[in-house]
Every structure is written in structure tokens, then in C-alpha cells.
PDB file of N, CA and C in Angstrom:
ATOM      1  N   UNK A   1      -9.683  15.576 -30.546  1.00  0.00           N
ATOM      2  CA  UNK A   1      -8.346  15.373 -30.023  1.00  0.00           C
ATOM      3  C   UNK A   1      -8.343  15.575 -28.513  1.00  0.00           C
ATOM      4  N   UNK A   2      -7.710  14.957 -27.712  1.00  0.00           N
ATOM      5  CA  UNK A   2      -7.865  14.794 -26.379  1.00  0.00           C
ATOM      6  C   UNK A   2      -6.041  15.559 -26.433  1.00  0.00           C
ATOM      7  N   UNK A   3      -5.863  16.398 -25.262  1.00  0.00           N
ATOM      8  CA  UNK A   3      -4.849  16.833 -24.815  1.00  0.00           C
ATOM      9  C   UNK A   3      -4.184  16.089 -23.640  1.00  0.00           C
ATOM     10  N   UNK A   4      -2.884  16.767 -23.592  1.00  0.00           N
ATOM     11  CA  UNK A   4      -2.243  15.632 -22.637  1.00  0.00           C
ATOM     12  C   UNK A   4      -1.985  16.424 -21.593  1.00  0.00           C
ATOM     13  N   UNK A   5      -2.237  15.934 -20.003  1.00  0.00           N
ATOM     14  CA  UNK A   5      -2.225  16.686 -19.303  1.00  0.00           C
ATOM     15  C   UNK A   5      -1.082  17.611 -19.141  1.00  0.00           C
ATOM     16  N   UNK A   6      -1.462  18.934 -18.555  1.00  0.00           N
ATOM     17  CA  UNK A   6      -0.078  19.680 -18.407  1.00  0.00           C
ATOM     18  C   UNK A   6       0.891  19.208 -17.058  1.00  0.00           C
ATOM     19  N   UNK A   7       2.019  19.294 -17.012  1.00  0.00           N
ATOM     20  CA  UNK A   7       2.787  19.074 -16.247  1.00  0.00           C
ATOM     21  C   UNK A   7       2.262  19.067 -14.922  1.00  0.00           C
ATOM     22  N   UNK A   8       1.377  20.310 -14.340  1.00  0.00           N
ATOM     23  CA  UNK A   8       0.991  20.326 -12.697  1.00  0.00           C
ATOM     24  C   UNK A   8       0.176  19.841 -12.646  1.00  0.00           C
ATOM     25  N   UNK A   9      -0.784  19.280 -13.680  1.00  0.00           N
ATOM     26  CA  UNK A   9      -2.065  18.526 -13.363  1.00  0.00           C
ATOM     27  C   UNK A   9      -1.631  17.097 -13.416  1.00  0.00           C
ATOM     28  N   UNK A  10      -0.561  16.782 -13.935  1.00  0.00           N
ATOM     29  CA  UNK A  10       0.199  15.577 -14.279  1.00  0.00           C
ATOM     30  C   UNK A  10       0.611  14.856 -12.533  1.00  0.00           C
ATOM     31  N   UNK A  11       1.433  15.980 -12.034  1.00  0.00           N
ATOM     32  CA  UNK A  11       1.839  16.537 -10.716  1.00  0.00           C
ATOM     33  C   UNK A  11       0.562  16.112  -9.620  1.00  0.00           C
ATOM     34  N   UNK A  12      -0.140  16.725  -9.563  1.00  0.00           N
ATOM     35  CA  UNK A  12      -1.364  17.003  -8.823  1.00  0.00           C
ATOM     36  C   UNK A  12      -1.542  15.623  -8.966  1.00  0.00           C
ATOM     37  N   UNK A  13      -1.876  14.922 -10.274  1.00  0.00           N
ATOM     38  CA  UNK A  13      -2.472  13.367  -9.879  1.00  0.00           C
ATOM     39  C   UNK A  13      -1.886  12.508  -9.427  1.00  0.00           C
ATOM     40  N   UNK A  14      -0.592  12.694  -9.469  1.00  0.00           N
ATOM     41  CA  UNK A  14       0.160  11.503  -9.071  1.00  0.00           C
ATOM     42  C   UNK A  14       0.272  11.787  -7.263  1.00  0.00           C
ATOM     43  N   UNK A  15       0.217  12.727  -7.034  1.00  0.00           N
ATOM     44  CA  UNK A  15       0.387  13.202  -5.521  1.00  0.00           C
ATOM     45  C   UNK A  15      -0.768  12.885  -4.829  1.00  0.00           C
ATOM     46  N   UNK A  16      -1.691  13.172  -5.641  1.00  0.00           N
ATOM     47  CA  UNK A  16      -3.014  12.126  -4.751  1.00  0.00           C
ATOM     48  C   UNK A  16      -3.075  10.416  -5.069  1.00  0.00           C
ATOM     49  N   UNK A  17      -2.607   9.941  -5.944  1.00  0.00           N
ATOM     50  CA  UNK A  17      -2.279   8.752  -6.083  1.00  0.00           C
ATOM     51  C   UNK A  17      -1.552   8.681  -5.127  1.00  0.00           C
ATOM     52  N   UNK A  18      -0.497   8.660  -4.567  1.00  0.00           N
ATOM     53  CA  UNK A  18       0.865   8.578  -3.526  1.00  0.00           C
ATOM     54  C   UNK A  18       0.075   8.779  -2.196  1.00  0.00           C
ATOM     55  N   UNK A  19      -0.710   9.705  -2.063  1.00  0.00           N
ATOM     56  CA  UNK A  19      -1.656  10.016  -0.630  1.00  0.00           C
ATOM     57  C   UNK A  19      -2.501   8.874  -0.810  1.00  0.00           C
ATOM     58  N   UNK A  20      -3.338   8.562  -1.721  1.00  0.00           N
ATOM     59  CA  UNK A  20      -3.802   7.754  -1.573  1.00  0.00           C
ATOM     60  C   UNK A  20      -3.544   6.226  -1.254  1.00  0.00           C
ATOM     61  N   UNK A  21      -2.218   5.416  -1.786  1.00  0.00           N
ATOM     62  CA  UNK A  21      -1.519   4.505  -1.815  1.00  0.00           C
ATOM     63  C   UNK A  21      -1.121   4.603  -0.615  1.00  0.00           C
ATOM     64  N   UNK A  22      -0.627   5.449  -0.032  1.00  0.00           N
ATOM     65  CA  UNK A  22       0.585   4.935   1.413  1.00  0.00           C
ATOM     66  C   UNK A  22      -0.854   5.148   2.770  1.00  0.00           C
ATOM     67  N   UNK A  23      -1.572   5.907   2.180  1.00  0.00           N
ATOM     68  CA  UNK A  23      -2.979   5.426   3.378  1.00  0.00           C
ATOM     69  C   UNK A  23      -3.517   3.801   3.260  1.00  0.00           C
ATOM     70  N   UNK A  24      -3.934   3.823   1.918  1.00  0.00           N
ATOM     71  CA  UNK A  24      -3.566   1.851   1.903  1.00  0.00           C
ATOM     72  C   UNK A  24      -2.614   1.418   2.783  1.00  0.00           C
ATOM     73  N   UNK A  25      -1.131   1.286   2.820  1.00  0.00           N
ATOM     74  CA  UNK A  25      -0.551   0.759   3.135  1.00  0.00           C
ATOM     75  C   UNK A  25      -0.837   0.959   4.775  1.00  0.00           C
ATOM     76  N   UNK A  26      -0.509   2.330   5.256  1.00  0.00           N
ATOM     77  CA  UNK A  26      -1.411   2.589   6.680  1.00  0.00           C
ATOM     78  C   UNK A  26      -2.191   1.514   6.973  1.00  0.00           C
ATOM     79  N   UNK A  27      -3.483   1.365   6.346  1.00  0.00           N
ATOM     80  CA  UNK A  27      -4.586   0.409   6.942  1.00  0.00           C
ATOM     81  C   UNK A  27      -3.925  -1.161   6.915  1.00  0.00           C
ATOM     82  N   UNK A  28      -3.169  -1.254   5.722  1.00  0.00           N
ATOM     83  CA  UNK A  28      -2.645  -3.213   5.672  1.00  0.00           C
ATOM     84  C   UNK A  28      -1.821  -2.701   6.772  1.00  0.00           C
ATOM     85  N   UNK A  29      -0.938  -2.168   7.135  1.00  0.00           N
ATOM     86  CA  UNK A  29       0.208  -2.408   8.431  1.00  0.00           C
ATOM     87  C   UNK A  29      -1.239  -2.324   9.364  1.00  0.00           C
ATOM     88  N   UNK A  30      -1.704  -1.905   9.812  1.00  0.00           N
ATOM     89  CA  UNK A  30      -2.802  -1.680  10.920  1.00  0.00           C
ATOM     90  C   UNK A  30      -3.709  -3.263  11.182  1.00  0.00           C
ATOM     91  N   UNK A  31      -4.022  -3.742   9.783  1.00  0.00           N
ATOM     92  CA  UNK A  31      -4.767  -5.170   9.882  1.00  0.00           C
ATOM     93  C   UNK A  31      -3.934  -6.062  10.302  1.00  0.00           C
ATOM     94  N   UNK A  32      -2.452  -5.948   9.616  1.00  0.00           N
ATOM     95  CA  UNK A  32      -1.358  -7.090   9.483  1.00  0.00           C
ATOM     96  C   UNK A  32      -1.040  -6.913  11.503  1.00  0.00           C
ATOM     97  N   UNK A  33      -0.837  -5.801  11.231  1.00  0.00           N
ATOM     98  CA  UNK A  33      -1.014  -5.861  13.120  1.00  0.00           C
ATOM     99  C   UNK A  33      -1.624  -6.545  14.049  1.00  0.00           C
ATOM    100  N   UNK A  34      -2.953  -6.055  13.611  1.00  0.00           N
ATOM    101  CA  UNK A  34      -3.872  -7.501  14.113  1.00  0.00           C
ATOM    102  C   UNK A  34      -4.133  -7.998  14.443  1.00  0.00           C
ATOM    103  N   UNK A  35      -3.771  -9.165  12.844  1.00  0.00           N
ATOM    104  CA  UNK A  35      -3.653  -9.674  12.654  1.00  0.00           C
ATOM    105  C   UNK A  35      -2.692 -10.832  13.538  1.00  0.00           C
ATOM    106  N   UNK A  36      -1.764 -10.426  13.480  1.00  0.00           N
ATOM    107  CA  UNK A  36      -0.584 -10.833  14.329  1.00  0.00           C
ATOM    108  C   UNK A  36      -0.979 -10.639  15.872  1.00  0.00           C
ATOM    109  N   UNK A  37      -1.310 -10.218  16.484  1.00  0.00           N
ATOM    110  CA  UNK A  37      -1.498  -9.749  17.969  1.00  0.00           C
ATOM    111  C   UNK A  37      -2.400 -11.455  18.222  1.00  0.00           C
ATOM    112  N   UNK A  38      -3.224 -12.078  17.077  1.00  0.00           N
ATOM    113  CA  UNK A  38      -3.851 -13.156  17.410  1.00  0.00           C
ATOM    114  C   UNK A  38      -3.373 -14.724  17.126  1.00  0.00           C
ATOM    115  N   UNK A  39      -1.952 -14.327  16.661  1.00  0.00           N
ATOM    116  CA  UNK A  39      -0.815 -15.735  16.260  1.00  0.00           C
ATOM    117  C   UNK A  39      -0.939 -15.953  17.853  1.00  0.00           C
ATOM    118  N   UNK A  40      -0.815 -17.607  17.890  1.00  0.00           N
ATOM    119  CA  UNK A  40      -0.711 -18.197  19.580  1.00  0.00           C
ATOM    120  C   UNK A  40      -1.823 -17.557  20.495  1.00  0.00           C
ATOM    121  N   UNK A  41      -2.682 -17.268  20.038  1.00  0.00           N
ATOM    122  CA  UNK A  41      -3.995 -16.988  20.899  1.00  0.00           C
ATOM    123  C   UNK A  41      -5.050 -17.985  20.587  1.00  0.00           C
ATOM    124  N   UNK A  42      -6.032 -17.974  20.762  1.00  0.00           N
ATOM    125  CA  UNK A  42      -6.743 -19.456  20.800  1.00  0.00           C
ATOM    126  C   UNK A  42      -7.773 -19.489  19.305  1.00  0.00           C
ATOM    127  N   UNK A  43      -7.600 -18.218  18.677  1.00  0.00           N
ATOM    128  CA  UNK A  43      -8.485 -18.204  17.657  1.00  0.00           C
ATOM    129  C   UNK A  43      -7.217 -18.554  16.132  1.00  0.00           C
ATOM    130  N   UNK A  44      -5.777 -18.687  16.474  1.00  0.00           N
ATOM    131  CA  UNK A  44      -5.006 -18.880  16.126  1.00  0.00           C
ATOM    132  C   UNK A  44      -5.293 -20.416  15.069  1.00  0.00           C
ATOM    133  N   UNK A  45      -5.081 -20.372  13.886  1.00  0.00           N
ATOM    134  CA  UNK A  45      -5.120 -21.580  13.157  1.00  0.00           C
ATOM    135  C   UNK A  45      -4.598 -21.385  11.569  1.00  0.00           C
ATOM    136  N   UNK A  46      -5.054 -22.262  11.027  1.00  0.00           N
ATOM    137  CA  UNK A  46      -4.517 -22.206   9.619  1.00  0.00           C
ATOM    138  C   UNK A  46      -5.084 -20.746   8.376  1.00  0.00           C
ATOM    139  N   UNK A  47      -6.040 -21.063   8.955  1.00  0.00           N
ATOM    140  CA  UNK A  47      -7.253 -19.877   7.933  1.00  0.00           C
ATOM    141  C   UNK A  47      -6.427 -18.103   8.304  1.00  0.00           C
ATOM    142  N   UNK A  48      -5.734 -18.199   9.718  1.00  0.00           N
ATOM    143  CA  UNK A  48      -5.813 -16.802  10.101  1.00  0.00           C
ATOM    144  C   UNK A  48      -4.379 -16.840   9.770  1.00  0.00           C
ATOM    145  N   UNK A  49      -3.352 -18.095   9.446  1.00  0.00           N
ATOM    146  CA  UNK A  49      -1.826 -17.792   9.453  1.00  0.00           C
ATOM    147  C   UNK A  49      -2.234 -17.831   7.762  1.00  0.00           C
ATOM    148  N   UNK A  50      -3.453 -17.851   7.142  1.00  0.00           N
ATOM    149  CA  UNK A  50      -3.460 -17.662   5.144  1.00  0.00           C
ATOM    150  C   UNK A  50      -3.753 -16.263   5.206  1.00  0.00           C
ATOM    151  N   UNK A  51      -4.198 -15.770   5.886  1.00  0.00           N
ATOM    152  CA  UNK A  51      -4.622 -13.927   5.715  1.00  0.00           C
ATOM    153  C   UNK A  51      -3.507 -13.329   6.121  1.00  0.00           C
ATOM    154  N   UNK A  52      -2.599 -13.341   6.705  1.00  0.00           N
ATOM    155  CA  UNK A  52      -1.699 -13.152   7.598  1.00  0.00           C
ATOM    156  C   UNK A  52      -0.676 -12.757   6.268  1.00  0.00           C
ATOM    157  N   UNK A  53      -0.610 -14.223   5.532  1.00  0.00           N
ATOM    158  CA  UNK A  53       0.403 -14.128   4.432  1.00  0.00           C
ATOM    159  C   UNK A  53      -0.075 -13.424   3.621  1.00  0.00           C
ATOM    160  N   UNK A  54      -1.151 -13.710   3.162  1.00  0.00           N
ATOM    161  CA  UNK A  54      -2.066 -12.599   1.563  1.00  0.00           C
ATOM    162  C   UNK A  54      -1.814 -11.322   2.361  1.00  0.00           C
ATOM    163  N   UNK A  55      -2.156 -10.865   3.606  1.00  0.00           N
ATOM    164  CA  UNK A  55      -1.967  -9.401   3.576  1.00  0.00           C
ATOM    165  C   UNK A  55      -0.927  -8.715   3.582  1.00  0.00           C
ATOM    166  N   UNK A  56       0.445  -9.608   4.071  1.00  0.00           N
ATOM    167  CA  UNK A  56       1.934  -9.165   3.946  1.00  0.00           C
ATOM    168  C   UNK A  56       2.336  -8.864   2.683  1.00  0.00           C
ATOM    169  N   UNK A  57       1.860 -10.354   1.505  1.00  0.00           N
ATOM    170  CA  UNK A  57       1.965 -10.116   0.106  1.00  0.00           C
ATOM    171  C   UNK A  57       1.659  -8.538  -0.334  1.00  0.00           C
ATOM    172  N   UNK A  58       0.328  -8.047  -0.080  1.00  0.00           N
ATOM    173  CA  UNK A  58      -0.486  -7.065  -0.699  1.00  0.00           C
ATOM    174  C   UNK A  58       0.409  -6.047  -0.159  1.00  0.00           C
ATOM    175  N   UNK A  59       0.789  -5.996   0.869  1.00  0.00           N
ATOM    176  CA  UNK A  59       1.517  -4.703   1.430  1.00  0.00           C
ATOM    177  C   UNK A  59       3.057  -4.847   1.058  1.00  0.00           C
ATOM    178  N   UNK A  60       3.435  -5.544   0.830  1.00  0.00           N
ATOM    179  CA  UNK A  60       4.567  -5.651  -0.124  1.00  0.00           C
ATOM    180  C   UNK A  60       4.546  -5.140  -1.248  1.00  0.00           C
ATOM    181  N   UNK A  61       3.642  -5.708  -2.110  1.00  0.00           N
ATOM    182  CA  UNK A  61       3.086  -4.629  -3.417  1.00  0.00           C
ATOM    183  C   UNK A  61       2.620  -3.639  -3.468  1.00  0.00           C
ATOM    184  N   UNK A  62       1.832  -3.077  -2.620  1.00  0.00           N
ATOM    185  CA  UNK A  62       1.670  -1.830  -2.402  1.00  0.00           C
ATOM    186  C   UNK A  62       2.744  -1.050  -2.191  1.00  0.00           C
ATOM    187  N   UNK A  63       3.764  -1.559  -1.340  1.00  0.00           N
ATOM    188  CA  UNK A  63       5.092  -0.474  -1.131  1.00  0.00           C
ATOM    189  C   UNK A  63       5.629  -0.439  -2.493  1.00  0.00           C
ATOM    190  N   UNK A  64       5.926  -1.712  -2.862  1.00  0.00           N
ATOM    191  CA  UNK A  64       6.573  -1.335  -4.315  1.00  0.00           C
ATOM    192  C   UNK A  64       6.022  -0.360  -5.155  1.00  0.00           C
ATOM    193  N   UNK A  65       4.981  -0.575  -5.586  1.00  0.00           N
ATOM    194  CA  UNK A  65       4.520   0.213  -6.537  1.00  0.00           C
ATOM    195  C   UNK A  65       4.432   2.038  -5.930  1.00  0.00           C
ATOM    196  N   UNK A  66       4.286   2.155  -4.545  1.00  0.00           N
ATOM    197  CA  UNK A  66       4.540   3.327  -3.962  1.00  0.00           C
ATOM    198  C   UNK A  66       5.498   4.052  -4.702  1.00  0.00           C
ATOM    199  N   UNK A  67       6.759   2.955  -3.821  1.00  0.00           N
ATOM    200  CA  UNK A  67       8.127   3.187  -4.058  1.00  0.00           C
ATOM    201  C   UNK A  67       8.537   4.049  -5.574  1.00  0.00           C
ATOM    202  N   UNK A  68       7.653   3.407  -6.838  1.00  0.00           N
ATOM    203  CA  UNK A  68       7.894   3.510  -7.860  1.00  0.00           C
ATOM    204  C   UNK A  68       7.760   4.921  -8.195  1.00  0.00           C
ATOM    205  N   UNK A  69       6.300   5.297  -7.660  1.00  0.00           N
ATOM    206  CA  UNK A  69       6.104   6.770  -7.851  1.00  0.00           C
ATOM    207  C   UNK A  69       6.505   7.889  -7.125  1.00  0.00           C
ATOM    208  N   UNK A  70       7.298   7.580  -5.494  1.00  0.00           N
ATOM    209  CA  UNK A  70       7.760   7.907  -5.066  1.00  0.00           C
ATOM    210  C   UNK A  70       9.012   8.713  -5.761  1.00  0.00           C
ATOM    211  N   UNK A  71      10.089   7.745  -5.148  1.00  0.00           N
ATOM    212  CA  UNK A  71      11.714   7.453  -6.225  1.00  0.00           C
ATOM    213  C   UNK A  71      11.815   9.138  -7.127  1.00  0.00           C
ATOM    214  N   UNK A  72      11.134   8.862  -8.037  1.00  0.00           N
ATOM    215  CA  UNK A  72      11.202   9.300  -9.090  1.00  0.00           C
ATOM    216  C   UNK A  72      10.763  10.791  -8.928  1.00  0.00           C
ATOM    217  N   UNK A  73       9.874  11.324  -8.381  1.00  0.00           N
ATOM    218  CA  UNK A  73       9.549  12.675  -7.554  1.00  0.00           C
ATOM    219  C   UNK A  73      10.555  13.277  -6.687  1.00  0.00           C
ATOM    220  N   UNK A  74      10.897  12.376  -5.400  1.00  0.00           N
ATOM    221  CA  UNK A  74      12.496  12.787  -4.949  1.00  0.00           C
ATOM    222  C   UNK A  74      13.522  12.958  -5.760  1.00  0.00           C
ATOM    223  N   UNK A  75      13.993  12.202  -6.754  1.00  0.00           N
ATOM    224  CA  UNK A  75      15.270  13.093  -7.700  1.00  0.00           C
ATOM    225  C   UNK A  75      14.833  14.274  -7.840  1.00  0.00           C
ATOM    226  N   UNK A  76      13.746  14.585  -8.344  1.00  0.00           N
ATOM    227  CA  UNK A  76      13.491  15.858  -9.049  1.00  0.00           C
ATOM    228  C   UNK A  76      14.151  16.982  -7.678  1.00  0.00           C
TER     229      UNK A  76
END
């Protein structure tokens, strides 16, 4: 029989999940930065305005799902 974690270890993981997640997001805002600093510069083209979008996407989802585990810790 496998036990279910206790409440602070429950706690504990999700809080390094959350540290871990919004440092993700840290590094995509940091690339998406960039990223962007090279729109209308001469290396500027189609390939770099497709990363541009995939990495906004990803950091969009990343906040969400943040958000999710976030939220729910603040009521408490």
C-alpha cells in the first residue's frame, strides 16, 4: 500500500513546483525579450517572427498553469 502524502509534504511539493514554474517563466520573458529587441533589425524575418509567437504561446501557458497552483494557495 502506498500512502498519500501528508499535508506539508503535499505543501512542500507544490511550492517547489511554483519556484520552479515562475523561474521558467523568468527565462521565456528574458528570451521573448530578445527575442523582440531583434524585430526590424536586419536578422529580422519570418523564422524569428515563428519563435517569437511559439514562445509567447508557451509563456502564456506557463502563467496559466502557474496561476492555477498559485490562486488556490492564496485563499488559504
Amino acid at each position: 500500500m502506498t500512502q498519500s502524502p501528508t499535508p506539508s509534504t503535499s505543501k512542500l511539493h507544490d511550492d517547489k513546483l511554483i519556484t520552479l514554474q515562475i523561474h521558467d517563466i523568468n527565462c521565456q520573458v528574458a528570451q521573448f525579450r530578445d527575442l523582440l529587441i531583434n524585430i526590424g533589425q536586419p536578422r529580422d524575418g519570418p523564422e524569428l517572427r515563428e519563435r517569437v509567437r511559439k514562445l509567447r504561446r508557451n509563456c502564456v501557458e506557463s502563467c496559466k498553469s502557474t496561476s492555477q497552483l498559485v490562486l488556490p494557495q492564496m485563499r488559504r
